[in-house]
C-alpha atoms as a PDB file:
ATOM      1  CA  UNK A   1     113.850  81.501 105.826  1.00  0.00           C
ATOM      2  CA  UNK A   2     110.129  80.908 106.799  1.00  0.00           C
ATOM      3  CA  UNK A   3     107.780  83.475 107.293  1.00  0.00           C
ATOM      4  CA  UNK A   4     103.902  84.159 108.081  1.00  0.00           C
ATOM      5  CA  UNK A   5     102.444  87.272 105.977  1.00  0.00           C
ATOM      6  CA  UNK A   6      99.365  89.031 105.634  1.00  0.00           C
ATOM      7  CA  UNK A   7      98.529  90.389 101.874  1.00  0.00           C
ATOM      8  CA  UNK A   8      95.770  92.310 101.569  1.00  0.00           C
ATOM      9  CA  UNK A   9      93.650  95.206  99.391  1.00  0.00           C
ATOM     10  CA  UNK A  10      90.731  95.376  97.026  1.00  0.00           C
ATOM     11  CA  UNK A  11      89.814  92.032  94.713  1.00  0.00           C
ATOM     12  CA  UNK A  12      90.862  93.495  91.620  1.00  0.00           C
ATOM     13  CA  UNK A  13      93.989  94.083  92.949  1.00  0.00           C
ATOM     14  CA  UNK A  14      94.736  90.770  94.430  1.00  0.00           C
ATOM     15  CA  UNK A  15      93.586  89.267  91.035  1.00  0.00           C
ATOM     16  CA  UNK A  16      96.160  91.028  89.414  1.00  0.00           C
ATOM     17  CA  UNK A  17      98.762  90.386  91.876  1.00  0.00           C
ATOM     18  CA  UNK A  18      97.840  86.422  91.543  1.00  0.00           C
ATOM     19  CA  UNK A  19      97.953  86.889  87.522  1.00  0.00           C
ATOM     20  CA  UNK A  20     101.187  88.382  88.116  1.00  0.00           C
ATOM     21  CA  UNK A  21     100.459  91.699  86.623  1.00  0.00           C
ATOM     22  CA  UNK A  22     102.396  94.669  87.640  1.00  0.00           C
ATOM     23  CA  UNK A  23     100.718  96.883  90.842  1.00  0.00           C
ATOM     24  CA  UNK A  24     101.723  99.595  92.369  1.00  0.00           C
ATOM     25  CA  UNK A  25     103.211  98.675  96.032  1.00  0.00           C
ATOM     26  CA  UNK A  26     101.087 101.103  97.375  1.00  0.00           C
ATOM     27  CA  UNK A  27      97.694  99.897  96.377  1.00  0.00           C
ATOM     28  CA  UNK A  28      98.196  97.050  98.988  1.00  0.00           C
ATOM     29  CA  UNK A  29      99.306  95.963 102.189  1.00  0.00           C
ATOM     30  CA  UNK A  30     101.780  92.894 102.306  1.00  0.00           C
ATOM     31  CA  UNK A  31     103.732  92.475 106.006  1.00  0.00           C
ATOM     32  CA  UNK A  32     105.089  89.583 106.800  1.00  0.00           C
ATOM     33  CA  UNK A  33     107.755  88.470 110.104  1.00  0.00           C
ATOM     34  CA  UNK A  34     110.349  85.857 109.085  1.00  0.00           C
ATOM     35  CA  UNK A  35     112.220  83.280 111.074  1.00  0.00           C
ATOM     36  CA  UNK A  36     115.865  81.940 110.028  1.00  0.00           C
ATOM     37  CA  UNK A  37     117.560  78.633 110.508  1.00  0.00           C
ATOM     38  CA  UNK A  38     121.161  78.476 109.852  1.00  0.00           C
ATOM     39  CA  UNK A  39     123.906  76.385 110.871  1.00  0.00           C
ATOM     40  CA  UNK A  40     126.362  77.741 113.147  1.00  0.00           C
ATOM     41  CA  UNK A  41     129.024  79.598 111.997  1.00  0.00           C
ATOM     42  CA  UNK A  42     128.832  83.082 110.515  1.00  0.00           C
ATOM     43  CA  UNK A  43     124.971  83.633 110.002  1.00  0.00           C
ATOM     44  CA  UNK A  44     124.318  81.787 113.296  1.00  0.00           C
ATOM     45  CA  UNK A  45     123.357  85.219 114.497  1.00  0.00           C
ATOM     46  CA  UNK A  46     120.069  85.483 112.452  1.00  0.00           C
ATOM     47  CA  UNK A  47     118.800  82.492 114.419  1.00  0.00           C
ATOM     48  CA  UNK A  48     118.568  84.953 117.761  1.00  0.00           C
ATOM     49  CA  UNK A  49     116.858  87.793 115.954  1.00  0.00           C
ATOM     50  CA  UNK A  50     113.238  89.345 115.527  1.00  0.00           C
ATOM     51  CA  UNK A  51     112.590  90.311 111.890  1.00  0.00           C
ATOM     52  CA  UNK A  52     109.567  91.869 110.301  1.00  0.00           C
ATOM     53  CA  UNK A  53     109.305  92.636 106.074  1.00  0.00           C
ATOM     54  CA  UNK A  54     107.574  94.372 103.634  1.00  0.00           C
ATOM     55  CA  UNK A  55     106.826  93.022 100.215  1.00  0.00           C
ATOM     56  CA  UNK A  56     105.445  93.561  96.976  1.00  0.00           C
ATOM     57  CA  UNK A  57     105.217  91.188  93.892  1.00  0.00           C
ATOM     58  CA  UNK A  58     107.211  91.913  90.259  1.00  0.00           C
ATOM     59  CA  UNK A  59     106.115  90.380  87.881  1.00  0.00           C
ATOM     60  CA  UNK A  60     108.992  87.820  87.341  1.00  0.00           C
ATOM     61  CA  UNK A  61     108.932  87.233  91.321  1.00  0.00           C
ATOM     62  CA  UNK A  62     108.615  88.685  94.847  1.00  0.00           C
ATOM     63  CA  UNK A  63     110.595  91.512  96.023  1.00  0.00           C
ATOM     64  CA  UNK A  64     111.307  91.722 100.294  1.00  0.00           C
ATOM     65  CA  UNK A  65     112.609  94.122 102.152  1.00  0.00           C
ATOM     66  CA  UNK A  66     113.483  92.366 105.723  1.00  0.00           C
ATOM     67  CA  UNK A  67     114.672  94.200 109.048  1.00  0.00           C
ATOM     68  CA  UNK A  68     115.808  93.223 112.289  1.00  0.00           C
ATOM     69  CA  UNK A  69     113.769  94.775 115.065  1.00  0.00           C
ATOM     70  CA  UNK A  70     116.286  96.057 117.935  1.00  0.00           C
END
């Protein structure tokens, strides 16, 4: 998976969010629209789709939440 994103909200935020510090989700806005590349066989299907993800940063990693558009 590859994707483009655009993270945004206030600077103190985003300095938190790059010190990995806990934030609420919905103090910024993080949308992103990943592309797959998989070999053919059983996820060969997610090669032919749209996509387009929300995201939010933990504090051990990043969390995504990824849907197909139809």
């Amino acid at each position: 998976m590859s994707y483009q994103a655009v993270r945004a909200g206030s600077a103190a935020i985003l300095e938190k969010l790059d010190k990995g510090e806990p934030v609420d989700p919905t103090s910024y806005y993080f949308r992103m629209n990943p592309t797959f590349e998989t070999q053919t066989g059983k996820y060969d299907w997610m090669n032919r789709i749209i996509a387009v993800g929300t995201g939010h940063r933990l504090a051990e990693s990043p969390l995504y939440s990824i849907f197909e558009v139809l």
